[in-house]
Structure formats: C-alpha cells, structure tokens
C-alpha atoms as a PDB file:
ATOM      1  CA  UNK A   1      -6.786 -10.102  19.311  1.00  0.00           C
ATOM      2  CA  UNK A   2      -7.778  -8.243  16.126  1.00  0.00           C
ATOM      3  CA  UNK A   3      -4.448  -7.210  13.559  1.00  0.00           C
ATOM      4  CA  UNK A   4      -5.566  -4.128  11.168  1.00  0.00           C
ATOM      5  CA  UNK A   5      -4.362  -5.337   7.616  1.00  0.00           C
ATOM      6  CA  UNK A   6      -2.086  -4.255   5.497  1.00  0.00           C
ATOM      7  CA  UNK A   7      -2.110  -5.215   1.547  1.00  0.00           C
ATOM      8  CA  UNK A   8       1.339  -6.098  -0.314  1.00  0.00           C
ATOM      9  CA  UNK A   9       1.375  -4.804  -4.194  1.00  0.00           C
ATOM     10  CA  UNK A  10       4.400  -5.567  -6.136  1.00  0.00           C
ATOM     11  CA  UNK A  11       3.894  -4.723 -10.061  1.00  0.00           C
ATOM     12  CA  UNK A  12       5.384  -7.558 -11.185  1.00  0.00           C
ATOM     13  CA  UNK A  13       5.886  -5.729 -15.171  1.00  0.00           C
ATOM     14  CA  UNK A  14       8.798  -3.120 -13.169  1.00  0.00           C
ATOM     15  CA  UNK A  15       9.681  -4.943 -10.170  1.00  0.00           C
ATOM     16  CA  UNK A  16      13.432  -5.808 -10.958  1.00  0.00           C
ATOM     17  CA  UNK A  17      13.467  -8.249  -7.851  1.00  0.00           C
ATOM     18  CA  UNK A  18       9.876  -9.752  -6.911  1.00  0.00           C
ATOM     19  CA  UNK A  19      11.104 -12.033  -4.459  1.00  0.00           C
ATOM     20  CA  UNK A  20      13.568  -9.609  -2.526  1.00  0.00           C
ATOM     21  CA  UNK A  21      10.369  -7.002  -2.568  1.00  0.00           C
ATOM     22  CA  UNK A  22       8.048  -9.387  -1.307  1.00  0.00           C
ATOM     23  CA  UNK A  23      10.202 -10.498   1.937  1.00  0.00           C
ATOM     24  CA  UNK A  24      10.752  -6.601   2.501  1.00  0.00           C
ATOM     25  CA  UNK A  25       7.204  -5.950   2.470  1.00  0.00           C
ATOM     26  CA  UNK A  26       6.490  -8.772   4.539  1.00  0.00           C
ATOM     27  CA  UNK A  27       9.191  -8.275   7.636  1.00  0.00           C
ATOM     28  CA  UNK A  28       7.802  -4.036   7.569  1.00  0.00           C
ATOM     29  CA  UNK A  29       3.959  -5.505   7.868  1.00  0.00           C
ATOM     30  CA  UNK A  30       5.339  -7.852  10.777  1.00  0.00           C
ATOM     31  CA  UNK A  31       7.268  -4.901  11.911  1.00  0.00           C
ATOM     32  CA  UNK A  32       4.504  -2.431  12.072  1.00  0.00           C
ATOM     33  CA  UNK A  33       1.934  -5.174  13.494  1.00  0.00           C
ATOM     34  CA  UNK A  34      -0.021  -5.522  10.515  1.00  0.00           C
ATOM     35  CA  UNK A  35      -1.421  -8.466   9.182  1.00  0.00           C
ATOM     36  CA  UNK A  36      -0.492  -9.149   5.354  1.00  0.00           C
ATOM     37  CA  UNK A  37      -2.930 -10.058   2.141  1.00  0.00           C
ATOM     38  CA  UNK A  38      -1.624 -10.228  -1.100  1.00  0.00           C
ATOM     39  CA  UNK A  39      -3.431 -10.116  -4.366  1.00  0.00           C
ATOM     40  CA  UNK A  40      -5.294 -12.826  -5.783  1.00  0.00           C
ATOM     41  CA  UNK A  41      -3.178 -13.711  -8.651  1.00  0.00           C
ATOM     42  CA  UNK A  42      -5.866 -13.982 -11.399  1.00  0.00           C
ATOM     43  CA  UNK A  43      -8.170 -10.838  -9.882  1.00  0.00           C
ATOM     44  CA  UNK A  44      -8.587  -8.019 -13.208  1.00  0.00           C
ATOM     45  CA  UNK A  45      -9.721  -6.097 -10.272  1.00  0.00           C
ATOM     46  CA  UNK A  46      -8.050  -2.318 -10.036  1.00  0.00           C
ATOM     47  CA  UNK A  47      -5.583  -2.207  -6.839  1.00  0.00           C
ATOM     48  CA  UNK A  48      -8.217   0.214  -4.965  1.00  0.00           C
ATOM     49  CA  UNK A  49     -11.041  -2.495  -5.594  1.00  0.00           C
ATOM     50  CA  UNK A  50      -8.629  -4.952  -3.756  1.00  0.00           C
ATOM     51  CA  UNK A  51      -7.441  -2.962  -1.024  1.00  0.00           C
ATOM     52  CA  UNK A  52     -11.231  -2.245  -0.546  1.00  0.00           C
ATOM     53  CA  UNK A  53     -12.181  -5.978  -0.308  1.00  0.00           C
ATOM     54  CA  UNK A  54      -9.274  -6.650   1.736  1.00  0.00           C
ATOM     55  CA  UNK A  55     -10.793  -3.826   4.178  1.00  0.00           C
ATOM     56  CA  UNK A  56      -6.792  -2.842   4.450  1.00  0.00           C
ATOM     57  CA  UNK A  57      -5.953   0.111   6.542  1.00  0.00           C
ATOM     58  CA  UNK A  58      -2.168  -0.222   5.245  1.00  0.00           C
ATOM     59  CA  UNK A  59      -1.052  -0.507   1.783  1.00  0.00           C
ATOM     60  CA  UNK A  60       2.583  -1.596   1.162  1.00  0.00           C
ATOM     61  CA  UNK A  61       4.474  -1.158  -1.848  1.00  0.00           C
ATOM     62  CA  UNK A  62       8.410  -1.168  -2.811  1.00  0.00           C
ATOM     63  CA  UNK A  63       8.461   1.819  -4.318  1.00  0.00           C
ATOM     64  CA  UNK A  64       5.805   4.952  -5.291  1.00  0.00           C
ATOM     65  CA  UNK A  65       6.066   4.086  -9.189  1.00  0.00           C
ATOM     66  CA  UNK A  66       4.872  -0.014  -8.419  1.00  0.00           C
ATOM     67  CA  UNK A  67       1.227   2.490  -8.918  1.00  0.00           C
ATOM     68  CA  UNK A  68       0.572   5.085 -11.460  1.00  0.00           C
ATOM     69  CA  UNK A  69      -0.459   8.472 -10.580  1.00  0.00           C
ATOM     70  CA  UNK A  70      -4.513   7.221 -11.075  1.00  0.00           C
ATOM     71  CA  UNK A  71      -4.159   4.674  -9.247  1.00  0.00           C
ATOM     72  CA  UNK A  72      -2.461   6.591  -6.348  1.00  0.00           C
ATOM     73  CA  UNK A  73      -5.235   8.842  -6.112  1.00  0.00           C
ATOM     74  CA  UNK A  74      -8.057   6.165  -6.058  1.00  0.00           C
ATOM     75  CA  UNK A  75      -6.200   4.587  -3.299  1.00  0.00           C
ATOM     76  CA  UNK A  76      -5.830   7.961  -1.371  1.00  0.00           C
ATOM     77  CA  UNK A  77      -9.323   8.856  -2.304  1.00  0.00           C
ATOM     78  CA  UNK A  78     -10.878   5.604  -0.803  1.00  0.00           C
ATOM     79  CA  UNK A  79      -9.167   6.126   2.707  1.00  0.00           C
ATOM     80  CA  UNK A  80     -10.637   9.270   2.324  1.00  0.00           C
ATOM     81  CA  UNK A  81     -13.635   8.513   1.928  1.00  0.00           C
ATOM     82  CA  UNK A  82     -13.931   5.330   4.211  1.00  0.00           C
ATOM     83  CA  UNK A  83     -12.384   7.200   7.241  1.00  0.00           C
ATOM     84  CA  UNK A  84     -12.085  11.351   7.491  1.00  0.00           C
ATOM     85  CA  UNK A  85     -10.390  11.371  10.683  1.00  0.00           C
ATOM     86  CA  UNK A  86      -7.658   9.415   9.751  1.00  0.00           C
ATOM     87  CA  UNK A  87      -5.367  10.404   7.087  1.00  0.00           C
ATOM     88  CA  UNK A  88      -4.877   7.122   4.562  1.00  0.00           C
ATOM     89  CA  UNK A  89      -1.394   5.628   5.042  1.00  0.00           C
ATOM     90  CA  UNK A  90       1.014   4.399   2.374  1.00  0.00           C
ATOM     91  CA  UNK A  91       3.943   3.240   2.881  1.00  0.00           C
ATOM     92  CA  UNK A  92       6.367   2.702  -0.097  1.00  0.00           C
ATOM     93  CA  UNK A  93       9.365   0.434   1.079  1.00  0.00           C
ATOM     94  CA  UNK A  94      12.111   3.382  -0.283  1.00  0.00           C
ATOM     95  CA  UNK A  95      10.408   6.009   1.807  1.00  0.00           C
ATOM     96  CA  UNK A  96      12.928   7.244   4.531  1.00  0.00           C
ATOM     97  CA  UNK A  97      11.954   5.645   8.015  1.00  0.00           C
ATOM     98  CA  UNK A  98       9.365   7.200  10.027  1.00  0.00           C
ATOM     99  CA  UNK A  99       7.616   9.010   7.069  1.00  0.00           C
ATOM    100  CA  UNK A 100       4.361   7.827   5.265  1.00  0.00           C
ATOM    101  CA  UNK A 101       2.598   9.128   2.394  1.00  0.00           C
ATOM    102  CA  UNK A 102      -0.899  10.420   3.303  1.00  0.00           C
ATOM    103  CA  UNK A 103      -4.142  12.155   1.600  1.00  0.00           C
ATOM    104  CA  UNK A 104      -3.022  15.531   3.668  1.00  0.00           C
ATOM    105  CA  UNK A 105       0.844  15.174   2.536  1.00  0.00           C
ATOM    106  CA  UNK A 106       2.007  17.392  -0.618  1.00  0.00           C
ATOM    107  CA  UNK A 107       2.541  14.635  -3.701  1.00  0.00           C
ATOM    108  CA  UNK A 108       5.425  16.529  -5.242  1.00  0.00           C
ATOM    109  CA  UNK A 109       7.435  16.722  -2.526  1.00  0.00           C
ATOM    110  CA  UNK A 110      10.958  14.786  -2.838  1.00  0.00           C
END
C-alpha cells in the first residue's frame, strides 16, 4: 500500500518550542494518513525545492509565519503547477480543524 507524503517544516530561528511542534506535526501526518519526511538538516535548498524532491502532496507547518510570504507562494505555485485539478494543500498546525489553506483560498482572510 502506497502513503501520499506529507513534509514537516519547523523554522527553527521562530519556533519557540521545536520539539512540542515536531510531535504535533507528526501525530496530524499519522492522523491524516500521510507519510512524514523532514528536511535534510544541512540542505541550502529553498523549502519548495524540498517539498519538490520529497514529491509531497502535504506540507505541514506549526504555524503560517514558520514561511514567508515568497516562500508561501512558491509552495502554492508548485502544486499548481504539478497538479491543476487539485488545489495544493497546506496545513498550518494553528489552522482551525477541518480547514486547509489552498492555491484557490483568499490569503488575507483571518
């Protein structure tokens, strides 16, 4: 049986508690049926370059500001591009439950 994967990111320069965020990010990729990679600790790669060599279809994050606004849209903009039909799925760990950030949601809604 084949598990889509889903790639943790925790920015480790604003994370306030790494560990805590890392066990909540893995128990919702368990949760959600998703097989977890993590960053290669020495990669200089950019977080879409990673999710793209992970081949992720899920990327989890504890909160929306562990990416900047660039990086957000690369991310975005590579599910895009790599699927149209789906929308891309993020799924910050403070997002209410049931809701996901996509390509096709509005980014300044709170």
């Amino acid at each position: 049986m084949s598990h889509s994967i889903a790639f943790g990111w925790i920015d480790y320069d604003i994370s306030r508690a790494p560990e805590s965020d890392r066990d909540r990010i893995r128990r919702l990729a368990d949760q959600l049926g998703y097989r977890l990679v993590w960053p290669c600790e020495r990669s200089v790669l950019r977080v879409v370059d990673q999710v793209r060599n992970a081949e992720a279809d899920l990327l989890i994050l504890p909160a929306p500001g562990h990416l900047s606004p660039l990086e957000l849209n690369e991310v975005l903009q590579h599910r895009r591009r790599r699927d149209r039909t789906t929308p891309p799925q993020l799924r910050p760990l403070d997002t209410p439950a049931g809701h996901t950030m996509s390509a096709s949601s509005s980014a300044s809604s709170d």
